[in-house]
C-alpha atoms as a PDB file:
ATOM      1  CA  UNK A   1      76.362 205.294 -23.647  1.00  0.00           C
ATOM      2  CA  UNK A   2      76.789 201.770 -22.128  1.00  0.00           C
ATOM      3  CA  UNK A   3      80.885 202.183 -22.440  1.00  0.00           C
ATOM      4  CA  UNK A   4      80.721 205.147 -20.211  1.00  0.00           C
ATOM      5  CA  UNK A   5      77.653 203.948 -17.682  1.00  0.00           C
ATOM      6  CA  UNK A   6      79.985 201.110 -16.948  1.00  0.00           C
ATOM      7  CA  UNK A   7      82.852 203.438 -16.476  1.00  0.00           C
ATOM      8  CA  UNK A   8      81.668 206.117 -14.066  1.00  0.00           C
ATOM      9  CA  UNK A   9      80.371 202.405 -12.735  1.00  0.00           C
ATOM     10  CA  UNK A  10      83.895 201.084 -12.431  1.00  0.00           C
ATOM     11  CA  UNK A  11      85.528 204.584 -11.461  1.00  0.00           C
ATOM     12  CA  UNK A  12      83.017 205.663  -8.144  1.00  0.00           C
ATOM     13  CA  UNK A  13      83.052 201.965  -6.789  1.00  0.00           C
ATOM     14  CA  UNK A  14      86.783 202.480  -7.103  1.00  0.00           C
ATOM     15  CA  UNK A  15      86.907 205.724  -5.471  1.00  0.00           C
ATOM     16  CA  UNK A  16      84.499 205.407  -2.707  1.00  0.00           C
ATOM     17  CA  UNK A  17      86.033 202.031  -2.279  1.00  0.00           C
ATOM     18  CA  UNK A  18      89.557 203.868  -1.590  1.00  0.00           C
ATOM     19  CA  UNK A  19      87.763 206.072   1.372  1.00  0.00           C
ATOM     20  CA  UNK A  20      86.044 202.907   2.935  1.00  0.00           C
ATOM     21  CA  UNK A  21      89.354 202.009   3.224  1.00  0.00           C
ATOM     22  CA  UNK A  22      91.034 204.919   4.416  1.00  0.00           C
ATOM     23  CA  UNK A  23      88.588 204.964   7.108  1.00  0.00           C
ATOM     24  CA  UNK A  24      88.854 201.536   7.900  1.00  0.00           C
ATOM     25  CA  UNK A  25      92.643 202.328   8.260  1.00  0.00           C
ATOM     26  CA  UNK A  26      92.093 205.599  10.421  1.00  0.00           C
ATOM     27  CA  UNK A  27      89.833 203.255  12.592  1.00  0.00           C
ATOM     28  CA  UNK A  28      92.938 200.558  12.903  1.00  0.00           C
ATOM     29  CA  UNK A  29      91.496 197.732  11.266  1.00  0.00           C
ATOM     30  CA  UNK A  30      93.149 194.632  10.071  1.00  0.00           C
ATOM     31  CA  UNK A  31      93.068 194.010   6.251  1.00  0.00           C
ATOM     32  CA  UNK A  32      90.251 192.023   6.655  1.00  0.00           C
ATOM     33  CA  UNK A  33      88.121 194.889   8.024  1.00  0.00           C
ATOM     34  CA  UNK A  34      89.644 197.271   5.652  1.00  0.00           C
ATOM     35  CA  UNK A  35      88.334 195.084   2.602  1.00  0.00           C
ATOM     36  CA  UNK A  36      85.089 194.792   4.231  1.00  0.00           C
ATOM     37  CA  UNK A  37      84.185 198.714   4.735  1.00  0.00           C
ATOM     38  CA  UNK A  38      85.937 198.944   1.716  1.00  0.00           C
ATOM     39  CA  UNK A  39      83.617 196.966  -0.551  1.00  0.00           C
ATOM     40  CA  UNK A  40      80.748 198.076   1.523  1.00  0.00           C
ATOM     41  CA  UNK A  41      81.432 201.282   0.566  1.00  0.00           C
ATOM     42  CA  UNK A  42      81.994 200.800  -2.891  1.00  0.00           C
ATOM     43  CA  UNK A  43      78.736 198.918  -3.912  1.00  0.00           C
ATOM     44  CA  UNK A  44      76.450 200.274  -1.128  1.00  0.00           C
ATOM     45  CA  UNK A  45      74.512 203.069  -2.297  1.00  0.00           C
ATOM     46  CA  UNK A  46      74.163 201.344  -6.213  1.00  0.00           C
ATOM     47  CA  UNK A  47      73.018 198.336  -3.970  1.00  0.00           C
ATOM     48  CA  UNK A  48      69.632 200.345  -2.955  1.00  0.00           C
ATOM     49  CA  UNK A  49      69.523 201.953  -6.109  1.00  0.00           C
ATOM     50  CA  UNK A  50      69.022 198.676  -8.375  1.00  0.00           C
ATOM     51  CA  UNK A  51      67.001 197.209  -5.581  1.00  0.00           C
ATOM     52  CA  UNK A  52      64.494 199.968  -5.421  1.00  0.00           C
ATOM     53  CA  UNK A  53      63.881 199.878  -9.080  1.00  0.00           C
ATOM     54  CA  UNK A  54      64.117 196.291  -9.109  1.00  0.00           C
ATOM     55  CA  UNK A  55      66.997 195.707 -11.042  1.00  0.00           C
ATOM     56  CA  UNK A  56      67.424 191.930  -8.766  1.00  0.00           C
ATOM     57  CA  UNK A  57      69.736 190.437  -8.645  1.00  0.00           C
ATOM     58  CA  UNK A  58      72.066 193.089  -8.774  1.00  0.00           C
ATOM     59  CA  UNK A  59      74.894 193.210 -11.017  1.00  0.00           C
ATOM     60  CA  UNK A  60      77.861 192.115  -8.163  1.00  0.00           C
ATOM     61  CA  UNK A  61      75.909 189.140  -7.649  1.00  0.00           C
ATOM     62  CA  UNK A  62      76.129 187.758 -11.046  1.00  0.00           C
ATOM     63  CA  UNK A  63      79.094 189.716 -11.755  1.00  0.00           C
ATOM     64  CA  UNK A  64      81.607 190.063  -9.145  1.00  0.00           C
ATOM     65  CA  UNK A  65      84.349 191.900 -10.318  1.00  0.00           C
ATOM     66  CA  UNK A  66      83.538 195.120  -8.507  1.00  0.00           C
ATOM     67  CA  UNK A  67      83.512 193.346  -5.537  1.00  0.00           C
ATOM     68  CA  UNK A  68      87.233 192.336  -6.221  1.00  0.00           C
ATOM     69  CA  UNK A  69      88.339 195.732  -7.756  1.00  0.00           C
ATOM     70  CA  UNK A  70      86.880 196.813  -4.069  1.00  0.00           C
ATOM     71  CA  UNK A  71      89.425 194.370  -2.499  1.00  0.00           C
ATOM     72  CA  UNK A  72      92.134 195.158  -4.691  1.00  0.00           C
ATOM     73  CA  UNK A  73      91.531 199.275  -3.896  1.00  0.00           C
ATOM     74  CA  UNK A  74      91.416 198.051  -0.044  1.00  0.00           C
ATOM     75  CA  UNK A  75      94.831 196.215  -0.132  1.00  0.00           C
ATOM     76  CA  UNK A  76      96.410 198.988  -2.918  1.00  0.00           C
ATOM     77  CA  UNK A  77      95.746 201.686   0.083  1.00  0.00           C
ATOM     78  CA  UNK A  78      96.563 199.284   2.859  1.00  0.00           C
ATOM     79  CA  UNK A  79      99.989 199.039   1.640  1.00  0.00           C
ATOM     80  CA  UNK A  80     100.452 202.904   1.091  1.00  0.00           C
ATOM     81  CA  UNK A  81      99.499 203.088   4.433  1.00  0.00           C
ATOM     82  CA  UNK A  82     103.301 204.654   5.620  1.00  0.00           C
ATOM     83  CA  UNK A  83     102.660 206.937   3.626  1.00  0.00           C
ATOM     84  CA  UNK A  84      99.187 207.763   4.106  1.00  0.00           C
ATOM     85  CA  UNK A  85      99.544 208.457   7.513  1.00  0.00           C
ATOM     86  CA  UNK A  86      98.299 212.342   7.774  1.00  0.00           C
ATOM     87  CA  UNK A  87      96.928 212.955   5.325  1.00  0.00           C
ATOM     88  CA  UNK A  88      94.305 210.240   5.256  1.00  0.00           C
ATOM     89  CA  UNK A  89      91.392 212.366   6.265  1.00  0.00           C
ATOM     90  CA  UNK A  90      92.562 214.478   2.887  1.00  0.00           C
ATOM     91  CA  UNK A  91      92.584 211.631   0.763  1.00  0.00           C
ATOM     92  CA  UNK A  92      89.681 210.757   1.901  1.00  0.00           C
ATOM     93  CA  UNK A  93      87.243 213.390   1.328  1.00  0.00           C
ATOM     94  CA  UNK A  94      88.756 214.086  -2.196  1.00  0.00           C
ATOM     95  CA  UNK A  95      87.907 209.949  -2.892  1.00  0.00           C
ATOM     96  CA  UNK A  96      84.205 210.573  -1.288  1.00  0.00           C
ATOM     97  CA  UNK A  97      83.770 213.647  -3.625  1.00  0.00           C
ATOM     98  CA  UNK A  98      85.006 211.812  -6.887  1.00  0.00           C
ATOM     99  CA  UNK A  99      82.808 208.560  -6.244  1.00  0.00           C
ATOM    100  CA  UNK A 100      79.725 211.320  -4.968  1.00  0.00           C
ATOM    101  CA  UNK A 101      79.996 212.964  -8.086  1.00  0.00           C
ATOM    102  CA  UNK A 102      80.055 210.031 -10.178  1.00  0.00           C
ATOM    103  CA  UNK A 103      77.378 207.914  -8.880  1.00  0.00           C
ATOM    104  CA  UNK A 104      75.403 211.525  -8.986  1.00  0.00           C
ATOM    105  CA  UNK A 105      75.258 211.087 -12.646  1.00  0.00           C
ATOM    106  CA  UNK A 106      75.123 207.319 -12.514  1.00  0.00           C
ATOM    107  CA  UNK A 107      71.773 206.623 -10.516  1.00  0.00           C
ATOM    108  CA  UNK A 108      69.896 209.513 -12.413  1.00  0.00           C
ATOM    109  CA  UNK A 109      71.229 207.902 -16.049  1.00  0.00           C
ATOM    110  CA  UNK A 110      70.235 204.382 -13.942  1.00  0.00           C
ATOM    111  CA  UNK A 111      66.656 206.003 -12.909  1.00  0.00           C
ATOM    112  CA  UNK A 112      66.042 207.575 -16.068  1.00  0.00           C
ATOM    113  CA  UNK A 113      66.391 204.303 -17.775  1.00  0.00           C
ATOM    114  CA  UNK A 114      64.062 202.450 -15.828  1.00  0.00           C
ATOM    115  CA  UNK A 115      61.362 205.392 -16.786  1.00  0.00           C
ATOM    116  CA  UNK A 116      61.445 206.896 -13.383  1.00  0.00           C
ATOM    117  CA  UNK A 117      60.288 210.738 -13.437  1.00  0.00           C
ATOM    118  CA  UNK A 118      62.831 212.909 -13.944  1.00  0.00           C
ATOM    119  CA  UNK A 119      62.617 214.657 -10.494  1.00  0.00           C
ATOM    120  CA  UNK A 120      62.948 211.097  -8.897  1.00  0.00           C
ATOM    121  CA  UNK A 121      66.137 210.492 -11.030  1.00  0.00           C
ATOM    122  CA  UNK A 122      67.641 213.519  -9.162  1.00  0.00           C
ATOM    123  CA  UNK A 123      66.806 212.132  -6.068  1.00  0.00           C
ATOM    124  CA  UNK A 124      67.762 208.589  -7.290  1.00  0.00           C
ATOM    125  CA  UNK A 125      71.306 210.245  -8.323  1.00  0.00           C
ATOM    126  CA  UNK A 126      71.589 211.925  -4.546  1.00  0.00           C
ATOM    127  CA  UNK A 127      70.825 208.393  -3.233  1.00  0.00           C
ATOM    128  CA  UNK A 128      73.118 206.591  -4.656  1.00  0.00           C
ATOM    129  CA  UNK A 129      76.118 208.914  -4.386  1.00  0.00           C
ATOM    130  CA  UNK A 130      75.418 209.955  -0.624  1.00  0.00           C
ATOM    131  CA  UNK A 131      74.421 206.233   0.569  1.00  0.00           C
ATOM    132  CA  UNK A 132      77.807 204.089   0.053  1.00  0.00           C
ATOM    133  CA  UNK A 133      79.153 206.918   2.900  1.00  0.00           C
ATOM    134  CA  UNK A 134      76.342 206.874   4.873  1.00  0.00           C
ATOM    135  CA  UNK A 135      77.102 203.213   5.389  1.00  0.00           C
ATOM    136  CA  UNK A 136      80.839 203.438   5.674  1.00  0.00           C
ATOM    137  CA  UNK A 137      79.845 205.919   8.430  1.00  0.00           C
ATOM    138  CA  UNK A 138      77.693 203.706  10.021  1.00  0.00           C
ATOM    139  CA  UNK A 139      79.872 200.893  10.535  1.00  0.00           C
ATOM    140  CA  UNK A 140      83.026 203.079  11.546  1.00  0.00           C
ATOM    141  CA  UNK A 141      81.105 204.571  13.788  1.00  0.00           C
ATOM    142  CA  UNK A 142      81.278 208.086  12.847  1.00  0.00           C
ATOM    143  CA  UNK A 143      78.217 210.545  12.502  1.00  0.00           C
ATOM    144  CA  UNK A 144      77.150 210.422   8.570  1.00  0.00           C
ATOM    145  CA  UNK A 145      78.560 213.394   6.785  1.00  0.00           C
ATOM    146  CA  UNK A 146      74.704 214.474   5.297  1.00  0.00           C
ATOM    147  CA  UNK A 147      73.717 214.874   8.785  1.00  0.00           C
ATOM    148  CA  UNK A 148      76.552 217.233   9.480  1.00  0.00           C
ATOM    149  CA  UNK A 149      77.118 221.009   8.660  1.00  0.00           C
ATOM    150  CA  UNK A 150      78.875 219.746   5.630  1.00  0.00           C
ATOM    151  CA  UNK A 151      77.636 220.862   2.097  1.00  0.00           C
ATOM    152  CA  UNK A 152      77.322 216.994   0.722  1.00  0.00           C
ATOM    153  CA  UNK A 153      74.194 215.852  -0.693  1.00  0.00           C
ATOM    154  CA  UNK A 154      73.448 219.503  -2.080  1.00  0.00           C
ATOM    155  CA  UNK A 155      76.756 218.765  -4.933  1.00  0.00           C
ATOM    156  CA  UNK A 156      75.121 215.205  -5.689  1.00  0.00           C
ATOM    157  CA  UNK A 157      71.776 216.979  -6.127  1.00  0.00           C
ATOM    158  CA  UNK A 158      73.550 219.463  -8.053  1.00  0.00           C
ATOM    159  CA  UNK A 159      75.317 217.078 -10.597  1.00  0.00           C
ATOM    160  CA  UNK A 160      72.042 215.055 -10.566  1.00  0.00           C
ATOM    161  CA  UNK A 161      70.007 218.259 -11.866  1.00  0.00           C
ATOM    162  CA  UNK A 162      72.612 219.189 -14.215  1.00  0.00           C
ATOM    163  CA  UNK A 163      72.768 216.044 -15.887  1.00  0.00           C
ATOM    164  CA  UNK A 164      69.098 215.253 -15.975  1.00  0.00           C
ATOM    165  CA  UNK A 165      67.428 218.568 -17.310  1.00  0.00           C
ATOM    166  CA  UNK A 166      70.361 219.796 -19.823  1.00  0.00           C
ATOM    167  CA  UNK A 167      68.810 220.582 -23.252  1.00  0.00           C
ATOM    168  CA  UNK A 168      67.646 217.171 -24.533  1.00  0.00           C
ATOM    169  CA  UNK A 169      69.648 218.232 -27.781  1.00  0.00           C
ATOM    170  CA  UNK A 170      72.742 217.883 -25.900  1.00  0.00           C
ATOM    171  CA  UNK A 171      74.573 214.316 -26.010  1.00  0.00           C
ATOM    172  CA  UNK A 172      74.928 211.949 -23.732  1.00  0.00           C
ATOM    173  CA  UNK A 173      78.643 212.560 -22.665  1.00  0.00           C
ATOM    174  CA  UNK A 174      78.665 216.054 -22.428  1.00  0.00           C
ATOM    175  CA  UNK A 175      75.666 215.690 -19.993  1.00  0.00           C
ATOM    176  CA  UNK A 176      77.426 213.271 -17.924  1.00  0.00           C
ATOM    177  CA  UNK A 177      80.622 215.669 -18.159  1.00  0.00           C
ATOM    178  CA  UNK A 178      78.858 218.613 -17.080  1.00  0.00           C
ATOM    179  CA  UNK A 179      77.000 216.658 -14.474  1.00  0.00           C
ATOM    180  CA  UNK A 180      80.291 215.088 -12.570  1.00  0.00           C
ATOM    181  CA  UNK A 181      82.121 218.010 -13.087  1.00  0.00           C
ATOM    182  CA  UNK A 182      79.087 220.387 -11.469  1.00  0.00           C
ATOM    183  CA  UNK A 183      79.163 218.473  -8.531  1.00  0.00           C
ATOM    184  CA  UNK A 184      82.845 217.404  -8.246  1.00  0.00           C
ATOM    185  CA  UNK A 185      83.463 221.210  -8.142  1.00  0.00           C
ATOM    186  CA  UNK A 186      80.586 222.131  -5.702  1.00  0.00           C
ATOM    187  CA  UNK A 187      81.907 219.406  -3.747  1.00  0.00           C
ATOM    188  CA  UNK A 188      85.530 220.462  -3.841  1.00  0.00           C
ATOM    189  CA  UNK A 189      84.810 224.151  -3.476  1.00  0.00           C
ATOM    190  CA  UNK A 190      82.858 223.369   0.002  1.00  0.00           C
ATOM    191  CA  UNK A 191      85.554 221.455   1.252  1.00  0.00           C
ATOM    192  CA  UNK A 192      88.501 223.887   0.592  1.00  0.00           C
ATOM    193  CA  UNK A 193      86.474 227.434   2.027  1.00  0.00           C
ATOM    194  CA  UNK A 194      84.751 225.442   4.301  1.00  0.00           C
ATOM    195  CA  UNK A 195      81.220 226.015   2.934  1.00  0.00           C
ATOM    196  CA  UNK A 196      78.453 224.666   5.043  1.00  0.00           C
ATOM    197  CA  UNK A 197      74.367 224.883   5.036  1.00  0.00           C
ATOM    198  CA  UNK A 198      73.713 227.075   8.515  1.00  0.00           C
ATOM    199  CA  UNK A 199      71.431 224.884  10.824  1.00  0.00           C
ATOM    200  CA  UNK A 200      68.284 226.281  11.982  1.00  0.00           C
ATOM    201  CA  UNK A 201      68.383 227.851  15.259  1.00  0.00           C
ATOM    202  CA  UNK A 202      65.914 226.322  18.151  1.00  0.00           C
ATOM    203  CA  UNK A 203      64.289 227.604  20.620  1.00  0.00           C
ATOM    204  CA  UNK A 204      65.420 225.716  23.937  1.00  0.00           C
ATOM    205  CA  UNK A 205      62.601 224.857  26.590  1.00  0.00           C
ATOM    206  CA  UNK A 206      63.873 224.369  29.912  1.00  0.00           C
ATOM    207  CA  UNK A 207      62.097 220.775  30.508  1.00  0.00           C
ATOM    208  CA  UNK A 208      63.372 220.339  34.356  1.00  0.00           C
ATOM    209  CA  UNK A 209      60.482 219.889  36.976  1.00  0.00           C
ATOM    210  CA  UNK A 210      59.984 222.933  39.365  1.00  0.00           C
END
């Protein structure tokens, strides 16, 4: 179970790594910048995991590989960047959904083994697969994909659920399977047909003085 932890671990900081740094391209940053949003990116949303259930200091900090595989995802994109050029929005949201959809699974395994409740593991999984983007939003100055129309956190919810309630009979890498892969392909499906939530509808008051 540790073996594959540390590879969904390895695999979604390397993912949503890659779309920090498409961004950071898209936004014309240098290589410096790139790396930054890049490793933001990657190790965000596990940052506020482990610190929320106290897991200090977290793992980068002692270990920093991820930080460098972060770097090294940052300057493998920069250089396909010729050939990037339109399709990087594309490449981007297909990174986002792999690294949502594996961190999904990851902070609800991470959750569930610090004794959380199982509906907080769910929530824990949604966390940290939706907050590494929320970040790389932030700082590129772009509106945060959950607070679009965009079916997002529902797939990391999803693959969350899926991976925390299957039968408890079941073992631990089909759950994980059948947790990425319910997400990945909620995630993927709402992104090809264009699946989105539909916003409530308000009432608008006409606040002008008379």
């Amino acid at each position: 179970m540790n073996e594959i932890l540390a590879l969904f671990a390895l695999l979604g900081t390397a993912v949503f790594a890659v779309s920090g740094a498409l961004l950071g391209l898209r936004k014309e940053m240098d290589i410096v910048g790139v790396s930054f949003v890049a490793t933001v990116t990657g190790v965000g949303g596990g940052t506020i995991r482990d610190l929320l259930l106290g897991a200090t200091p977290v793992a980068w900090v002692r270990e920093p590989t991820v930080i460098l595989l972060c770097i090294a995802c940052a300057f493998g994109v920069s250089l396909l960047n010729r050939w990037l050029i339109g399709r990087r929005m594309q490449w981007l949201l297909y990174a986002d959904a792999a690294g949502l959809s594996l961190f999904a699974v990851l902070g609800a395994s991470t959750a569930l083994a610090a004794e959380a409740h199982p509906f907080v593991a769910v929530l824990f999984g949604a966390m940290s697969a939706s907050f590494g983007g929320v970040i790389r939003d932030v700082m590129c100055d772009e509106t945060p994909v959950i607070f679009s129309h965009e079916i997002y956190i529902t797939p990391a919810l999803l693959g969350a659920a899926v991976f925390t309630f299957a039968p408890f009979g079941l073992a631990f890498e089909p759950r994980a399977a059948l947790g990425v892969i319910a997400a990945l392909a909620l995630r993927l499906l709402a992104i090809q047909r264009g699946w989105s939530v539909p916003f409530p509808r308000y009432a608008r008051h006409d606040t002008s003085p008379d």
